[in-house]
Protein backbone atom coordinates (compact mmCIF):
# COMPACT_ATOMS: atom_id res chain seq x y z
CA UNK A 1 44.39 54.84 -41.33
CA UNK A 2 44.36 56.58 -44.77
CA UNK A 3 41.40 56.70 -47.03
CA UNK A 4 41.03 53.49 -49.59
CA UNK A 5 43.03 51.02 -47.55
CA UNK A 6 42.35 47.77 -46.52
CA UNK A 7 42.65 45.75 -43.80
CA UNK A 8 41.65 41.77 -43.42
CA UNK A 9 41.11 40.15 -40.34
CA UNK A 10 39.98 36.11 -38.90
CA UNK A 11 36.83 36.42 -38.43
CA UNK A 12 35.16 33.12 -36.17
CA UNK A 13 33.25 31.57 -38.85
CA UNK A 14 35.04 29.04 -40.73
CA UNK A 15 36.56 28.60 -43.59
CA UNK A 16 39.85 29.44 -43.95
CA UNK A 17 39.66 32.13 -41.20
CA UNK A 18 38.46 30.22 -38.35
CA UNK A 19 37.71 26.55 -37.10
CA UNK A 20 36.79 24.05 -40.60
CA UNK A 21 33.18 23.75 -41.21
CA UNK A 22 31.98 20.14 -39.51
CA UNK A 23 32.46 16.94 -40.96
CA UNK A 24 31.88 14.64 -38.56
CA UNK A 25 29.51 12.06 -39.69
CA UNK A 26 29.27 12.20 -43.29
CA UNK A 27 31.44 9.05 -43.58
CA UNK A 28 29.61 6.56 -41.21
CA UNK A 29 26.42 7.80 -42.17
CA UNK A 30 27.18 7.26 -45.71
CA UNK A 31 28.45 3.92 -45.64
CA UNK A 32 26.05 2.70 -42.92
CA UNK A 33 22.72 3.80 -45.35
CA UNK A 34 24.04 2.96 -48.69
CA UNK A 35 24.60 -1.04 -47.03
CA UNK A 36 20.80 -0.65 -45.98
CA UNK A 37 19.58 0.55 -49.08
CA UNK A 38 20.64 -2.47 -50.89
CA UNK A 39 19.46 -4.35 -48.28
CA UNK A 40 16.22 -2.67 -48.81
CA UNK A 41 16.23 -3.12 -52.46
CA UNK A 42 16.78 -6.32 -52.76
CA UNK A 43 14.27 -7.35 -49.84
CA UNK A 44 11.69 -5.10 -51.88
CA UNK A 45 12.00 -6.96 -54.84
CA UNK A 46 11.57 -10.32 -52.86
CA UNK A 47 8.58 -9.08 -50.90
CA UNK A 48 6.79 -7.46 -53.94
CA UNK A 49 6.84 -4.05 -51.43
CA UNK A 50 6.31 -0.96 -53.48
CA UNK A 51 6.53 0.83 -49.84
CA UNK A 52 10.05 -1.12 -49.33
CA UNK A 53 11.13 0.27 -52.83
CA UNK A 54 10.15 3.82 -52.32
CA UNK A 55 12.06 3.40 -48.97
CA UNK A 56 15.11 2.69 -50.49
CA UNK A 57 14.94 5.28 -53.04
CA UNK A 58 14.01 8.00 -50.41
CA UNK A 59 17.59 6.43 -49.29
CA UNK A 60 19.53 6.14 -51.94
CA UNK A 61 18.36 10.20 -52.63
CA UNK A 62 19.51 10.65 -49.28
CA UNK A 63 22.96 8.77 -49.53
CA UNK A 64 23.81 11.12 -52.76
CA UNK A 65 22.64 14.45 -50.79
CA UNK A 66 24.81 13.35 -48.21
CA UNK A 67 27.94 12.66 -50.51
CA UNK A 68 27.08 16.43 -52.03
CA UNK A 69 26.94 17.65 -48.84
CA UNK A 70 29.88 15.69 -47.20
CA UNK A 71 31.88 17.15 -50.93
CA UNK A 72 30.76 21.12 -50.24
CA UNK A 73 32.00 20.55 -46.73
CA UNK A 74 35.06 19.81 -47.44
CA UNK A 75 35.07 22.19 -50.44
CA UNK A 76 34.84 25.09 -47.95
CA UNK A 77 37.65 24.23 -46.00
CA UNK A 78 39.41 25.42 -49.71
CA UNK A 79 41.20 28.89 -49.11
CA UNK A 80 40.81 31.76 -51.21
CA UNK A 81 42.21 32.15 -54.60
CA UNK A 82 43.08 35.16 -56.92
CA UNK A 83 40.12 33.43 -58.86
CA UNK A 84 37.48 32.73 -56.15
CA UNK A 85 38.50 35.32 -53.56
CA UNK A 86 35.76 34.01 -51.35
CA UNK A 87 36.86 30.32 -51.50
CA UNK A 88 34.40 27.80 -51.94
CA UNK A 89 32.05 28.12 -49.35
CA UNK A 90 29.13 28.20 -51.20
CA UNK A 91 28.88 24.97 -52.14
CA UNK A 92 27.45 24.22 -49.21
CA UNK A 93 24.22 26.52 -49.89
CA UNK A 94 24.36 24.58 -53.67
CA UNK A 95 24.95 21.28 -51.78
CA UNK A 96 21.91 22.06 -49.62
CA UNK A 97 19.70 23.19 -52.74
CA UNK A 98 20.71 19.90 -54.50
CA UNK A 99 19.68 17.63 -51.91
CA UNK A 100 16.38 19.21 -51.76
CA UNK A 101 15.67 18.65 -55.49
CA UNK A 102 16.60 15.59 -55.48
CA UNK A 103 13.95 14.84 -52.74
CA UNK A 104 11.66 16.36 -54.87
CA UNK A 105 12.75 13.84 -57.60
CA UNK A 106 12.17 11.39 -55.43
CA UNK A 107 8.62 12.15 -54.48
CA UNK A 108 7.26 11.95 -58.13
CA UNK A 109 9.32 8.66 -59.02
CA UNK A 110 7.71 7.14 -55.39
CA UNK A 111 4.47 8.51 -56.00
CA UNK A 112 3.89 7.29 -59.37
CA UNK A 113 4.42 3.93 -58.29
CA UNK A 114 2.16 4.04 -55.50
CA UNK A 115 -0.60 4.89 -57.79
CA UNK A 116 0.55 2.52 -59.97
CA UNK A 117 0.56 -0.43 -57.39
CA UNK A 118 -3.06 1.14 -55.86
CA UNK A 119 -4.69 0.40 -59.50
CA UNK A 120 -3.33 -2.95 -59.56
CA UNK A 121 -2.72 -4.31 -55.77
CA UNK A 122 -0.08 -7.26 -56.06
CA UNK A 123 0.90 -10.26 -53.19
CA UNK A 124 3.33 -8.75 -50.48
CA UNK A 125 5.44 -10.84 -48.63
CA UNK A 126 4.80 -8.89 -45.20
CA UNK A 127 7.69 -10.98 -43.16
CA UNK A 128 10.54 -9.05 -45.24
CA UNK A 129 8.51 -6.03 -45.04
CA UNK A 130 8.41 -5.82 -41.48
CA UNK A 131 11.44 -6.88 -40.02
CA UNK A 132 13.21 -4.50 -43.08
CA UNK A 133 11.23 -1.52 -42.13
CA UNK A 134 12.24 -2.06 -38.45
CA UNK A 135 15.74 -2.36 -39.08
CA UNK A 136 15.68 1.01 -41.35
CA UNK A 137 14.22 2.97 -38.14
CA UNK A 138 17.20 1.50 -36.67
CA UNK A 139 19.15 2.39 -38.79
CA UNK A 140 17.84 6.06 -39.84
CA UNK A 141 17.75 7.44 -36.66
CA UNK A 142 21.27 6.18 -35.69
CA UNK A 143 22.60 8.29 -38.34
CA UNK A 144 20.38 11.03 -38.09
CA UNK A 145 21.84 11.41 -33.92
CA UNK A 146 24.82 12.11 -35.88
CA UNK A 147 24.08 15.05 -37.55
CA UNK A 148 21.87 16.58 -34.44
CA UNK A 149 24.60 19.03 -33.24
CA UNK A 150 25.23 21.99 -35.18
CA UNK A 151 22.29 21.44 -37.12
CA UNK A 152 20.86 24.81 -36.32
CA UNK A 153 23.84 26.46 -37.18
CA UNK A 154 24.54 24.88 -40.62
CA UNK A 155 21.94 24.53 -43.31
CA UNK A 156 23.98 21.85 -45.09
CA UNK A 157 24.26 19.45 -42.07
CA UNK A 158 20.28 20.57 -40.94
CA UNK A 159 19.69 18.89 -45.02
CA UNK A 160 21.33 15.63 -43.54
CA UNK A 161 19.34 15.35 -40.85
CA UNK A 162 16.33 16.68 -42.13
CA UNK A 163 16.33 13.84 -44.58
CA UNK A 164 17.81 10.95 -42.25
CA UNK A 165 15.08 11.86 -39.75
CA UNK A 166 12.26 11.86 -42.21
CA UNK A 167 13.38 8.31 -43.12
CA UNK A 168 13.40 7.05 -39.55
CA UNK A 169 9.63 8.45 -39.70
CA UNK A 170 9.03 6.84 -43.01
CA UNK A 171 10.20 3.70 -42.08
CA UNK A 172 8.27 3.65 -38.52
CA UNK A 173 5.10 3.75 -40.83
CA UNK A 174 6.47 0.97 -43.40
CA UNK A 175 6.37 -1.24 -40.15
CA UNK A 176 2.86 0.03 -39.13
CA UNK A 177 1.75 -0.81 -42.53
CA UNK A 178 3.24 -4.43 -42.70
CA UNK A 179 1.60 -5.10 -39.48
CA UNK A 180 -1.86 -3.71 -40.57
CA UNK A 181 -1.41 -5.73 -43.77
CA UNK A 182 -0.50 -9.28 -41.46
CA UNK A 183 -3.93 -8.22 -39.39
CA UNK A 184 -6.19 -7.95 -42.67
CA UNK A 185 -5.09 -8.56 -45.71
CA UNK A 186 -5.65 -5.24 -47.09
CA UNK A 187 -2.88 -5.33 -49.95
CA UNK A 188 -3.97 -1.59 -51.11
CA UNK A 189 -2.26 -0.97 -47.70
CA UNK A 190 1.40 -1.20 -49.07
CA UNK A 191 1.09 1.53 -52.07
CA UNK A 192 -1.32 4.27 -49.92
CA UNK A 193 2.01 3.99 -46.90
CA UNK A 194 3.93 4.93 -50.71
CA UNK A 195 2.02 7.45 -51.45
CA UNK A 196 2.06 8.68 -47.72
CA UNK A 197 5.91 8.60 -47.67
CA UNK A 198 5.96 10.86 -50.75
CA UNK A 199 3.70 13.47 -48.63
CA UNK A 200 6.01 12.97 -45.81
CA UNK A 201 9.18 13.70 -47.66
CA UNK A 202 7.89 16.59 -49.90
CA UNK A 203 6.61 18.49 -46.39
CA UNK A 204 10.25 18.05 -44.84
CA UNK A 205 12.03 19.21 -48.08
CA UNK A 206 9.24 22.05 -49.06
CA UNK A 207 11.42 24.39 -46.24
CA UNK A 208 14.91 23.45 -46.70
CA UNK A 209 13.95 24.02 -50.98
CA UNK A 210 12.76 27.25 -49.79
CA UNK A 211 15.98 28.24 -47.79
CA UNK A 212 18.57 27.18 -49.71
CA UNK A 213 16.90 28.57 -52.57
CA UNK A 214 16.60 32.09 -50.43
CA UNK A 215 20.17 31.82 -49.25
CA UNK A 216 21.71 30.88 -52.78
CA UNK A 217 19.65 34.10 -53.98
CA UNK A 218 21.88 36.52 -51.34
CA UNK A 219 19.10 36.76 -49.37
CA UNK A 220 19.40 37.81 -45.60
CA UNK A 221 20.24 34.44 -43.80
CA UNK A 222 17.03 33.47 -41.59
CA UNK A 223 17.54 34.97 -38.04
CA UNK A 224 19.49 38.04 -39.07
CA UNK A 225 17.45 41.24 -38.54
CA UNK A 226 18.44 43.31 -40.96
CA UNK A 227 16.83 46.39 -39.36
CA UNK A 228 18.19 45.64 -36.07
CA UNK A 229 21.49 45.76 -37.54
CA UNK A 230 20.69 49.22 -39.56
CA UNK A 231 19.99 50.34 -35.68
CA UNK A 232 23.21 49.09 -34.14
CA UNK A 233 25.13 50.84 -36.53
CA UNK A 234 23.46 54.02 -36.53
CA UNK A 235 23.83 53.97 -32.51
CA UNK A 236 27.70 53.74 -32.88
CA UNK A 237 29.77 56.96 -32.03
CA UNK A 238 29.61 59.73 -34.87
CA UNK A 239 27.48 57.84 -36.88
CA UNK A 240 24.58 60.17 -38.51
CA UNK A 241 23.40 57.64 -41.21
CA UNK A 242 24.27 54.53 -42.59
CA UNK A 243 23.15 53.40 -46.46
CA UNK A 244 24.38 50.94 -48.83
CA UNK A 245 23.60 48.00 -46.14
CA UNK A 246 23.59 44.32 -47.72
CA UNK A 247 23.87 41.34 -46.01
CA UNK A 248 24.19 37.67 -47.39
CA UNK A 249 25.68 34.06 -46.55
CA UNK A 250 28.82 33.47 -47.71
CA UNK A 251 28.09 29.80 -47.02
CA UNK A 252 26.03 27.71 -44.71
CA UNK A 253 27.64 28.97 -41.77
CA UNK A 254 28.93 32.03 -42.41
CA UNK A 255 27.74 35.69 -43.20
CA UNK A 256 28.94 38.72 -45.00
CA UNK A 257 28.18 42.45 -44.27
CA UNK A 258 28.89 45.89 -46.04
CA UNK A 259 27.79 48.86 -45.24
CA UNK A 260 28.38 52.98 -45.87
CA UNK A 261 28.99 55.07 -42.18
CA UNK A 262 28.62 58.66 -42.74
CA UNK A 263 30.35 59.83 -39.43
CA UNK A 264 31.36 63.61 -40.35
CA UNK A 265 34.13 64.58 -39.29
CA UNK A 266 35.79 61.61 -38.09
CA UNK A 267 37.82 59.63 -39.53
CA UNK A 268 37.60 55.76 -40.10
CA UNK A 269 39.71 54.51 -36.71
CA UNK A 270 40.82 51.34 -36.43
CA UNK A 271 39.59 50.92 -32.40
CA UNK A 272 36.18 52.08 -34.08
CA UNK A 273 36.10 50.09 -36.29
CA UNK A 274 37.34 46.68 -34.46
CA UNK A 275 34.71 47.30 -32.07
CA UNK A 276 32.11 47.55 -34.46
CA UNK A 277 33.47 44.01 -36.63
CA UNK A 278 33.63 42.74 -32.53
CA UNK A 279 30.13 43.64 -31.81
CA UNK A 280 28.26 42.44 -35.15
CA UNK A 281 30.11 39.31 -34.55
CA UNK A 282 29.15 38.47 -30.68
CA UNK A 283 25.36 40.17 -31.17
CA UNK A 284 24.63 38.87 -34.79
CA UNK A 285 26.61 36.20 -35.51
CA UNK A 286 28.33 38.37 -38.86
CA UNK A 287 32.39 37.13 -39.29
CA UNK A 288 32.68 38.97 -42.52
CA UNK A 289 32.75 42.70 -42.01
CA UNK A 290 33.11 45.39 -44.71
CA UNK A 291 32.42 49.54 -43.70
CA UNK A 292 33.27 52.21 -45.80
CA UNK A 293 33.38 55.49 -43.65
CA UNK A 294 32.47 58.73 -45.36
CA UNK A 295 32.66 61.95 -44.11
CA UNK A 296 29.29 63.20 -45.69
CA UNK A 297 31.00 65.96 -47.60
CA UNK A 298 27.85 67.16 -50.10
CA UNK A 299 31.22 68.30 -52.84
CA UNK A 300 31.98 64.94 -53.10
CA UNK A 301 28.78 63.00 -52.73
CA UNK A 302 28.25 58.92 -52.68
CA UNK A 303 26.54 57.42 -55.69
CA UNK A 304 25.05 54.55 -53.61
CA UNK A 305 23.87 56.65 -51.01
CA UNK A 306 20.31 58.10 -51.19
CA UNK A 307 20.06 61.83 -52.75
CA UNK A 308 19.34 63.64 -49.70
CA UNK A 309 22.55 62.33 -47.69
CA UNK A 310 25.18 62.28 -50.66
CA UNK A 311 28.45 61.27 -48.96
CA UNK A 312 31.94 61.57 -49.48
CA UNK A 313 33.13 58.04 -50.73
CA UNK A 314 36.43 57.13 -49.05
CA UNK A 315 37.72 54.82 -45.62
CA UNK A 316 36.74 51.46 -47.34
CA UNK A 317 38.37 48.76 -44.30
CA UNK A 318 37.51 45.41 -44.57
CA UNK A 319 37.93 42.85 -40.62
């Protein structure tokens, strides 16, 4: 293949090259916890429950980040344009960020409250406290089973369930609380389990904050080994060095390499290089492969490659 040109191949990773990214859930999951939350709400306000209230604001947060989410899902099924030649797969990563700010939101609205209520304890009606908290385990956990597959794979949908889960949790202790409260009065109960919930929540959203933060940064998706790749693709025939290496999500799902192969003397093959897109696919999960081959000719030498292994620039392919 001459010098310069380019070549574009599926890659397995979504978007508009491979299977769509997962939707499955986001609509009974949304519907199903924006009914409790104004279930919640209202039975709040009738039981005088400050932990209630915080409860349904941890779920109405959690019904927006899943609309957000559920919207940069479908976003990124969007193909490529001459604008956004990538599409619109980050959104998810943005959709993931979102969602853990507004957690964070959350926290200091709930906690604020709780203080509030533990300086002046008010009357609880424990009977709509209890049998509200036990319905929002219930509930909670139903949804989070929905988002339990793919999780791992997809920081957007591992938001969803990071969040549903941690209300299932929350809400568990909202029913501990109401039943400590029914056992001895202790009203200061109800605005400590608020204060507790904001602890909760901001220890569940601290990582996926610091992930999607990483990730919307270009930073080297968690479980890539960037040296280990630098490795594999110095061991691959007539390779003597390899510089200019960057990885980075392109989304939630789905990651991007480029990389300079000096390989002197040989020329940038096509079986060469669809065995090397192959391999970084299978052993490290990459769909998006770039390699420029250079020949390592000193006369013509790479300005992104280190001074003492100036390469000829040339055999950009793109799979």
């Amino acid at each position: 293949m001459a010098a310069g040109q380019h070549r574009h191949h599926p890659d397995s990773s979504g978007h508009h090259h491979g299977p769509a990214p997962e939707e499955r859930g986001f609509l009974p999951a949304v519907a199903i916890n924006l009914g409790f939350v104004l279930l919640e709400a209202v039975a709040g306000l009738i039981a005088g429950s400050v932990a209630l209230l915080a409860d349904a604001g941890h779920n109405l947060s959690d019904v927006l980040g899943l609309l957000l989410a559920w919207g940069a899902a479908r976003l990124a099924r969007r193909p490529p344009s001459p604008r956004r030649t990538y599409g619109w797969q980050r959104g998810t990563i943005l959709a993931a960020l979102a969602n853990a700010m507004l957690l964070l939101v959350a926290v200091g609205a709930i906690g604020l409250e709780s203080i509030r209520r533990l300086i002046e304890p008010a009357p609880i009606a424990t009977g709509w406290m209890l049998w509200v908290a036990a319905a929002g385990v219930a509930v909670n956990t139903g949804t989070a089973l929905l988002f339990l597959r793919g999780r791992h794979a997809d920081l957007n949908r591992k938001g969803a369930f990071l969040h549903l889960a941690a209300d299932a949790v929350v809400s568990l202790g909202v029913v501990l609380g109401a039943l400590l409260i029914l056992a001895t009065g202790w009203l200061w109960v109800d605005p400590l389990l608020g204060l507790l919930i904001a602890v909760v929540i901001l220890a569940g959203t601290w990582g996926l904050l610091r992930e999607s933060l990483a990730l919307a940064m270009d930073a080297v998706p968690p479980g890539t080994d960037l040296e280990a790749v630098r490795a594999f693709l110095l061991s691959l025939p007539g390779v003597a060095s390899v510089h200019d290496l960057h990885i980075w999500p392109l989304g939630t799902t789905r990651t991007a390499l480029t990389a300079h192969l000096v390989r002197p003397g040989a020329g940038p093959e096509d079986g060469f290089l669809a065995a090397a897109a192959a391999a970084l696919r299978e052993r490290f999960g990459i769909g998006h492969v770039t390699l420029q081959v250079e020949a390592g000719d000193p006369a013509h030498p790479c300005p992104l490659a280190p001074r003492a292994e100036g390469a000829a620039c040339g055999g950009q392919i793109t799979w």
